[in-house]
Protein backbone atom coordinates (compact mmCIF):
# COMPACT_ATOMS: atom_id res chain seq x y z
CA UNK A 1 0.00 0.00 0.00
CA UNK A 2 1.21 3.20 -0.45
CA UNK A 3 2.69 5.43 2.38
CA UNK A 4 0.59 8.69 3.44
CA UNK A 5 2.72 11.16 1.76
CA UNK A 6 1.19 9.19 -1.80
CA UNK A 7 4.33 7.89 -2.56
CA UNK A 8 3.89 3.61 -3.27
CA UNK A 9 5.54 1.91 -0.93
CA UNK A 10 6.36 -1.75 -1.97
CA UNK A 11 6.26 -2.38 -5.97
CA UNK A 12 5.39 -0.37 -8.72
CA UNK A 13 1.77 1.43 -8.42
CA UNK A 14 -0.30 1.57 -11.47
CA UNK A 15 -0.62 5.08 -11.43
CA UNK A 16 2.05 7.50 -10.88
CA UNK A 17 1.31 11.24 -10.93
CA UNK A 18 4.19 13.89 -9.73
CA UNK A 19 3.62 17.61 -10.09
CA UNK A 20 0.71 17.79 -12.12
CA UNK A 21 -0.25 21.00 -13.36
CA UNK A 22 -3.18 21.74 -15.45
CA UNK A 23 -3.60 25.77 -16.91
CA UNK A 24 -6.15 27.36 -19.17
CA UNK A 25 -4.93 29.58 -21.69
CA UNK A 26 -8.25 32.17 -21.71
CA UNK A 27 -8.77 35.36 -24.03
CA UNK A 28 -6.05 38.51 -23.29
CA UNK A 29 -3.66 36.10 -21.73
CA UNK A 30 -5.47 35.30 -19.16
CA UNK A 31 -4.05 31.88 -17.08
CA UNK A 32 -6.34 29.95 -14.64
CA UNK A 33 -5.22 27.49 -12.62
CA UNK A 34 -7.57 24.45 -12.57
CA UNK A 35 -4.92 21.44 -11.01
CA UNK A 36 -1.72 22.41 -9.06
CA UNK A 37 1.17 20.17 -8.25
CA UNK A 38 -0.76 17.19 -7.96
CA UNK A 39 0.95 14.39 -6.50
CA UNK A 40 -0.03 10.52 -5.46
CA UNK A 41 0.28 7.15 -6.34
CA UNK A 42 -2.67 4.24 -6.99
CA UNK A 43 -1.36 1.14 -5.76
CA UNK A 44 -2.50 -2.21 -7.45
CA UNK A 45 -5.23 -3.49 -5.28
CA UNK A 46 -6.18 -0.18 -4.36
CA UNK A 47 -8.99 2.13 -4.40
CA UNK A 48 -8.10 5.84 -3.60
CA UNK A 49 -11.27 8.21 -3.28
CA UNK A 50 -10.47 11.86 -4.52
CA UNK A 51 -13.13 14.33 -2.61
CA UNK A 52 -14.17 17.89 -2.34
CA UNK A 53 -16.40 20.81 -3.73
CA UNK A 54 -17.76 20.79 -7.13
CA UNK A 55 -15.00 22.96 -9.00
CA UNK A 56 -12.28 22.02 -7.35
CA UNK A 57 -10.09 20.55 -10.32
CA UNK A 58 -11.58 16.56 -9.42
CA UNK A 59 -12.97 16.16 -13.40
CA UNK A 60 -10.11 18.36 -14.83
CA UNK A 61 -7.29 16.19 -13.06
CA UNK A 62 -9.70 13.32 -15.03
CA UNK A 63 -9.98 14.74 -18.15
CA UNK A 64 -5.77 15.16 -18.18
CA UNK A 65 -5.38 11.63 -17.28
CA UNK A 66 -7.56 10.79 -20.04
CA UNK A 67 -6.35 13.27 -22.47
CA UNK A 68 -9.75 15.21 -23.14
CA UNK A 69 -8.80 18.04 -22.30
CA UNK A 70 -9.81 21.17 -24.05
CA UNK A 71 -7.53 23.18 -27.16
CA UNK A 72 -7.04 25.54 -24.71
CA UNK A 73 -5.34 23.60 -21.86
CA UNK A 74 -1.92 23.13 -21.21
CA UNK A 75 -0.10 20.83 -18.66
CA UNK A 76 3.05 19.96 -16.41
CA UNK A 77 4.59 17.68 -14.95
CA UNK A 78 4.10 13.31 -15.51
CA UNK A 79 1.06 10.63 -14.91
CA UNK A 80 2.97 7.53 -15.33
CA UNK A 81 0.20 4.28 -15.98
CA UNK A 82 3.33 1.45 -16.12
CA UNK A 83 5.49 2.86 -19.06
CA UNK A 84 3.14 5.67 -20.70
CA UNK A 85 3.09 9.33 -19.67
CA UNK A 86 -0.36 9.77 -20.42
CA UNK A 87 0.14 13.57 -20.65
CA UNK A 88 2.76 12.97 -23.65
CA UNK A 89 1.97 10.38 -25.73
CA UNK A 90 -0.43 10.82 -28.07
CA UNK A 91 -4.11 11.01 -29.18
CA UNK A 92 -3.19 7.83 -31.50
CA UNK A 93 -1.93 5.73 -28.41
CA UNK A 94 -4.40 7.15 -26.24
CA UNK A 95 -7.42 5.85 -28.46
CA UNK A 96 -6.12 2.70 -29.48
CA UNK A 97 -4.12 1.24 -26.63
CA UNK A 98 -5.17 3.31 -22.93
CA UNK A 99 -8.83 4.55 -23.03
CA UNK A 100 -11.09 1.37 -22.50
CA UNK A 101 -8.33 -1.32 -22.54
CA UNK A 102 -5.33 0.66 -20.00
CA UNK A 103 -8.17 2.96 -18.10
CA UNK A 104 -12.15 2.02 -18.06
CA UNK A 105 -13.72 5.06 -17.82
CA UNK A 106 -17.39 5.67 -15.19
CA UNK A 107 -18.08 9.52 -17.22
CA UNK A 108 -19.58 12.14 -14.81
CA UNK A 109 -21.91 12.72 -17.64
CA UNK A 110 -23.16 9.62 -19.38
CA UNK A 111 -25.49 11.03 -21.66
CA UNK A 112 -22.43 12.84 -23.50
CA UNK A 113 -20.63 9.56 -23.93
CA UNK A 114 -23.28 7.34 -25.54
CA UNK A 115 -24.09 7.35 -28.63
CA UNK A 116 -28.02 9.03 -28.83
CA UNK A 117 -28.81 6.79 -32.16
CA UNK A 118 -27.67 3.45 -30.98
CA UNK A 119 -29.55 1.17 -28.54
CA UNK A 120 -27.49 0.20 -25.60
CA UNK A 121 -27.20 -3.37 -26.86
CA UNK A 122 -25.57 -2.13 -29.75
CA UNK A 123 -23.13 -0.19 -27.82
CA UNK A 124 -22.50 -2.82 -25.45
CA UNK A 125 -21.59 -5.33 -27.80
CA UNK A 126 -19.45 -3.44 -29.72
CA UNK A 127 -17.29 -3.04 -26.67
CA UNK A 128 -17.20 -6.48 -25.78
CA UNK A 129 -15.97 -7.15 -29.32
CA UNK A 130 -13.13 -4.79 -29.33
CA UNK A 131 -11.97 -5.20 -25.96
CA UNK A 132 -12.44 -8.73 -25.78
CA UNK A 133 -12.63 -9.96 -28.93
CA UNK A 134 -16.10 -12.24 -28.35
CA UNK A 135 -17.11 -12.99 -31.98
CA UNK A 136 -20.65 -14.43 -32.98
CA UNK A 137 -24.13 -13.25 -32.50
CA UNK A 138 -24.88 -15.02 -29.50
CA UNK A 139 -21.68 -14.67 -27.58
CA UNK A 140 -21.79 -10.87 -27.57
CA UNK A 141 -25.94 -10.93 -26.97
CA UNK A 142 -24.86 -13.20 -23.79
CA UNK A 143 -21.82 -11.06 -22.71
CA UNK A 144 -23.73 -7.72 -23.19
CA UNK A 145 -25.99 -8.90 -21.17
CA UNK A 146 -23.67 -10.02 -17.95
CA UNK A 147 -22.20 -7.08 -18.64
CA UNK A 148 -25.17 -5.49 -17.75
CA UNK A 149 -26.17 -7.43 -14.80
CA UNK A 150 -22.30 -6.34 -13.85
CA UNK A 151 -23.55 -2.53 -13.04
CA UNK A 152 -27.21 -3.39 -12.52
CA UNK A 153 -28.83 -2.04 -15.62
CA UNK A 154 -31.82 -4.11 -16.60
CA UNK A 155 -31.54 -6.46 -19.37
CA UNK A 156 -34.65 -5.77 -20.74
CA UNK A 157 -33.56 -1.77 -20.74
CA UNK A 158 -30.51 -2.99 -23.35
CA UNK A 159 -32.50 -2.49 -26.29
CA UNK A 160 -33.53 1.39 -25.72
CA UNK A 161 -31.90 4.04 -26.47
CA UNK A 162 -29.88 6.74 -24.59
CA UNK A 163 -33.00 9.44 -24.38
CA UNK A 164 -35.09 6.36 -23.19
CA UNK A 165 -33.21 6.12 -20.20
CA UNK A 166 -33.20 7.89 -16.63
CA UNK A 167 -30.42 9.63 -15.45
CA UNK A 168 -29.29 6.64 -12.97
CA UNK A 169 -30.02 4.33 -15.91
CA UNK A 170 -27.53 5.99 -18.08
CA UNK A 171 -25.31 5.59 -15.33
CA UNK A 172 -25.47 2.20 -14.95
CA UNK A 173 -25.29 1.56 -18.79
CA UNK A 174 -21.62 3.87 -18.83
CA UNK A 175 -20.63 1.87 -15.74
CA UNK A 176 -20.99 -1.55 -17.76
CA UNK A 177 -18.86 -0.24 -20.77
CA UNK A 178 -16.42 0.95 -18.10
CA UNK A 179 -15.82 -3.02 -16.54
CA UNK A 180 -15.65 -4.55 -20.02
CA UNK A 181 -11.90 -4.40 -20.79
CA UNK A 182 -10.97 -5.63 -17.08
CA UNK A 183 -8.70 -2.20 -17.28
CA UNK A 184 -5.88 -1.98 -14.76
CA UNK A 185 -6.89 1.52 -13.74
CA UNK A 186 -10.71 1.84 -13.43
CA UNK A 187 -11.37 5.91 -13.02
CA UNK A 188 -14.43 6.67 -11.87
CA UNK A 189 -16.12 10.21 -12.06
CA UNK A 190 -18.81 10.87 -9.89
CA UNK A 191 -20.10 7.12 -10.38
CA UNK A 192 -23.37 7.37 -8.28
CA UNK A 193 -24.58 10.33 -9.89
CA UNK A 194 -28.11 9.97 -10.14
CA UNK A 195 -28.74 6.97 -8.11
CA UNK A 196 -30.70 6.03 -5.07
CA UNK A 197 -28.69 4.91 -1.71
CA UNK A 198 -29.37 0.88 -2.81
CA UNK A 199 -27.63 1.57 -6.32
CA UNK A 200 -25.18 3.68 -4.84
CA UNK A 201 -23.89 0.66 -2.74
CA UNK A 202 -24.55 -1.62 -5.41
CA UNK A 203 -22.44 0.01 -7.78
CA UNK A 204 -19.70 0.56 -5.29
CA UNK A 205 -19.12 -2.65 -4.21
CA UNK A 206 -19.08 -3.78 -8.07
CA UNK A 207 -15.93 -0.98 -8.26
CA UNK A 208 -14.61 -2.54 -5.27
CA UNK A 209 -14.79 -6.27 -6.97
CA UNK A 210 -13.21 -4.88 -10.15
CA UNK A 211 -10.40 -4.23 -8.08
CA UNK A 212 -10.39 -6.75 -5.61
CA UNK A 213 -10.75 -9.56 -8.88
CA UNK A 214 -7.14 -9.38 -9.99
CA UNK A 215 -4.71 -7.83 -7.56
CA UNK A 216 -2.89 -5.50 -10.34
CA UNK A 217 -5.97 -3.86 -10.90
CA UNK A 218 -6.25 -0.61 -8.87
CA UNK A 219 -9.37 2.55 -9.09
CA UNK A 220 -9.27 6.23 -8.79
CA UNK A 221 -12.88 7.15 -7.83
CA UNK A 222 -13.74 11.16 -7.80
CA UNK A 223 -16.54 11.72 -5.73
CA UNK A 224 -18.44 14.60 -3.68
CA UNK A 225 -20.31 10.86 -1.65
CA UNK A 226 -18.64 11.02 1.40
CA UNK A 227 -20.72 7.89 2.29
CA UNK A 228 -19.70 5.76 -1.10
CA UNK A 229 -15.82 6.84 -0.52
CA UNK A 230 -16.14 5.77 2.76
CA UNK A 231 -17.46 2.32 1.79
CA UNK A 232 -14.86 1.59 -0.72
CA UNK A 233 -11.55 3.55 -0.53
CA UNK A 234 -8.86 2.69 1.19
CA UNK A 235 -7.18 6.17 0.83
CA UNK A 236 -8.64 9.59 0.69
CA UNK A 237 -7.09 12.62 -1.40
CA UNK A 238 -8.93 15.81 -0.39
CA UNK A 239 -8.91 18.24 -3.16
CA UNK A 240 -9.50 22.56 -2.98
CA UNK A 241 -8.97 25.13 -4.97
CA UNK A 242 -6.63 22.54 -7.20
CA UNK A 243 -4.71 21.75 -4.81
CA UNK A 244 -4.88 17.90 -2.90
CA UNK A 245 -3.98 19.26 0.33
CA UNK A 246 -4.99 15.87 2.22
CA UNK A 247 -3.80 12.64 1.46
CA UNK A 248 -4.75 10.15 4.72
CA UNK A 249 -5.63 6.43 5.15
CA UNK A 250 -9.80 5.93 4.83
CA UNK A 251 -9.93 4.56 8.36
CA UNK A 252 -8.17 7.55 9.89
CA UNK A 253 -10.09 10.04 7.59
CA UNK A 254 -13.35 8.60 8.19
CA UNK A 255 -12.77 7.46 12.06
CA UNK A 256 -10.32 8.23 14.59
CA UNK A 257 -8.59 11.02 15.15
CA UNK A 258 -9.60 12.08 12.03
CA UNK A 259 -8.55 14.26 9.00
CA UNK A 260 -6.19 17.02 9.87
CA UNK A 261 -6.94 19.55 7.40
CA UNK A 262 -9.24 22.06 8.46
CA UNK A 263 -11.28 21.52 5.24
CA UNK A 264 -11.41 18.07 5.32
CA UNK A 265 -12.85 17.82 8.74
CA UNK A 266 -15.36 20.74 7.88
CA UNK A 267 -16.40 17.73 4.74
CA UNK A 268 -17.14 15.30 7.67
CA UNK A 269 -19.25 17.77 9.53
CA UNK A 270 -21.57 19.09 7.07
CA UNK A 271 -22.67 15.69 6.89
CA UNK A 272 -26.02 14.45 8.27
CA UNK A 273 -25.20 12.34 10.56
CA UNK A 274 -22.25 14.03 11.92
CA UNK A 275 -23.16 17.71 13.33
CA UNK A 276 -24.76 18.95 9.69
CA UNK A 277 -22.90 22.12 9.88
CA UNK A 278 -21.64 23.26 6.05
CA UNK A 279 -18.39 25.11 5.84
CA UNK A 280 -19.02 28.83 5.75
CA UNK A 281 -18.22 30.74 3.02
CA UNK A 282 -17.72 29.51 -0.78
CA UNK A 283 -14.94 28.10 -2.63
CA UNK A 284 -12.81 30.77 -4.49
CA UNK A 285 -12.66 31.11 -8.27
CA UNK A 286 -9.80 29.33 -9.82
CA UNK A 287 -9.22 32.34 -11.86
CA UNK A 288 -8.93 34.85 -8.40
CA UNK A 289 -6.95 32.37 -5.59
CA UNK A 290 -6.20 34.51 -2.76
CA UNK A 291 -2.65 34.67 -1.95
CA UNK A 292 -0.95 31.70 0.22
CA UNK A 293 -3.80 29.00 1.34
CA UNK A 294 -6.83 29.12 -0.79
CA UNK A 295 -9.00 28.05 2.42
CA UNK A 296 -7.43 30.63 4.76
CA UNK A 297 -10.49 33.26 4.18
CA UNK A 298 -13.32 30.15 5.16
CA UNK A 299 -11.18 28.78 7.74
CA UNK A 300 -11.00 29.59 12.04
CA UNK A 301 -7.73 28.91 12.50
CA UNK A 302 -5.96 30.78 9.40
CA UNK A 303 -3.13 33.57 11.04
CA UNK A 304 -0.98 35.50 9.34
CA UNK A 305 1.02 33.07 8.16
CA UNK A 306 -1.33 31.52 5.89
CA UNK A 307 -0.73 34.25 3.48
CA UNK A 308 2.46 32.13 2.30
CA UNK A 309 1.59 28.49 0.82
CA UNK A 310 1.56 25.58 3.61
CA UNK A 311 3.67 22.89 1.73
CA UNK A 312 2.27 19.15 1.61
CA UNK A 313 4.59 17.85 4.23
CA UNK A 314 3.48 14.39 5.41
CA UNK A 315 -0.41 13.93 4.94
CA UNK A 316 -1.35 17.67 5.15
CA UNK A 317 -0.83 20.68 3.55
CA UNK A 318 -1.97 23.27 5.73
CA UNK A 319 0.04 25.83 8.75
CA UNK A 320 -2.66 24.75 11.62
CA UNK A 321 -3.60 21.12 10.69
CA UNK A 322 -5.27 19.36 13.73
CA UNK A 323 -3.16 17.32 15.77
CA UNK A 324 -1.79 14.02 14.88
CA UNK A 325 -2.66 10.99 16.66
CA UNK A 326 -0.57 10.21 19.82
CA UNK A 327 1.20 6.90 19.29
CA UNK A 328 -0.12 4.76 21.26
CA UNK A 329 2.03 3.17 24.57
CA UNK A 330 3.83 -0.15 23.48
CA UNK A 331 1.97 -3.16 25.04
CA UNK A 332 3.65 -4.07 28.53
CA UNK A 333 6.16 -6.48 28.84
CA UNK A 334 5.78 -9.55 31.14
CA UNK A 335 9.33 -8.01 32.22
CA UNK A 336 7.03 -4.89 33.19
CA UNK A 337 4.47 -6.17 34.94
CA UNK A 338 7.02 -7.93 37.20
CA UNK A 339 8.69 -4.76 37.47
């Protein structure tokens, strides 16, 4: 597994991304800053959730690793899947040899990734035939339709079309594309969009058996459902303003003591269950970032010295993280007690 700091600790993690920058070239020279310095491992085996506000970079960081990124976007720094720097090789590789057989991609947005004039069926099965290579009528009708079962969509649904379908639907449909190619990297973006709290688990746990099927296999899953990341990461990235300024073990994140970013734990208690208390204030535009630490004006323990940028030392980025846990007392000794 890898260490906190996102760094992979024994063997070679699937993904490998070190300073990532992502910039948008806009009209009069303009430059906004969408990912900065982005920097963490995947480890085969594992699932690491990436969390926070809607605009924080989560999709863009995507969209790099996937090379979809608009004519106007430029980017720095390496995303290493095995040999491939997926932000230098190109479009040619990326179509024919990463997208669908390297990465299976779970779209934020499934209605812009199927095709509106062909039935799901159609679609399905002619994924199974190029990542697979299933020939024959009725081995592709019969391995559409475990895909489907795969992500839950309804067989009977595979013969509609796109526009037929419900948001959550569509969902499901993108989510069985995504698991055809048994991709080492499975990147999820926002996979429970549109589903109720049954499919939301449902379709977790199927990530989570992707993964857990073939120990090489690892998932990236970007998500504002603090209650899916908790049931299937086993790492947490916390993401603001572009930055990941958290990078902690799902147990610790989720349990006890905690995150130690003053964000993250405002995350945890804006949920329901927890004290349902949002964090004040709004995110800042990518475009205006204060000086220093983006979350210093929202945040009740920012001094002055947040004006300069709290490096990502350890698991945290921040000047006034929350304490760390105490290390616990070694066990004592027989040697002690007869003391």
């Amino acid at each position: 597994m890898p260490a906190a700091d996102g760094v992979a600790g024994e063997g070679s993690p699937v993904l490998a991304v070190r300073g990532l920058f992502v910039r948008f070239l806009l009209p009069g020279g303009r430059r906004v800053a969408a990912v900065t310095d982005a920097y963490f491992d995947v480890a085969p085996g594992e699932c690491l959730a990436l969390i926070g506000e809607s605009g924080c970079g989560k999709s863009v960081l995507a969209s790099a690793l996937l090379g979809l990124l608009p004519g106007n976007a430029r980017t720095a720094g390496s995303a290493l899947l095995g040999d491939l720097d997926l932000l230098t090789v190109g479009e040619r590789t990326l179509a024919r040899t990463v997208r669908g057989r390297r990465i299976g991609l779970v779209p934020q947005s499934p209605a812009a990734h199927l095709t509106p004039v062909r039935t799901i069926r159609s679609q399905t099965e002619e994924a199974v035939a190029q990542l697979t290579g299933t020939r024959g009528r009725t081995a592709l009708r019969a391995a559409a339709e475990q895909a489907a079962e795969r992500a839950g969509f309804p067989a009977d649904h595979l013969d509609r079309h796109p526009h037929e379908l419900s948001g959550g639907l569509a969902q499901r449909a993108a989510t069985a594309l995504a698991l055809i190619g048994d991709a080492p990297l499975l990147l999820a973006d926002e996979p429970t969009t549109g589903l109720d709290r049954d499919l939301v688990d449902r379709t977790v746990d199927e990530l989570r058996r992707h993964v857990d099927a073939d120990g090489d296999r690892a998932l990236l899953m970007i998500t504002h459902d603090l209650a899916a990341a908790e049931r299937v990461a086993d790492r947490v990235a916390v993401m603001y303003a572009g930055r990941i300024v958290e990078l902690v073990d799902a147990r610790t994140f989720f349990g006890s003591p905690g995150p130690r970013h003053p964000y993250s734990r405002g995350l945890l208690e804006a949920l329901p269950e927890r004290s349902f208390t949002p964090v004040p204030g709004l995110p800042p535009e990518l475009g205006d970032l204060p000086d220093g630490c983006a979350f210093a004006p929202r945040c009740d323990r920012a001094t002055d010295l947040c004006t300069t940028l709290p490096p990502f030392t350890g698991p945290v980025a921040c000047h006034h993280p929350a304490p760390a846990a105490a290390v616990p007392a070694p066990a004592p000794t027989s040697e002690d007690i007869r003391a």
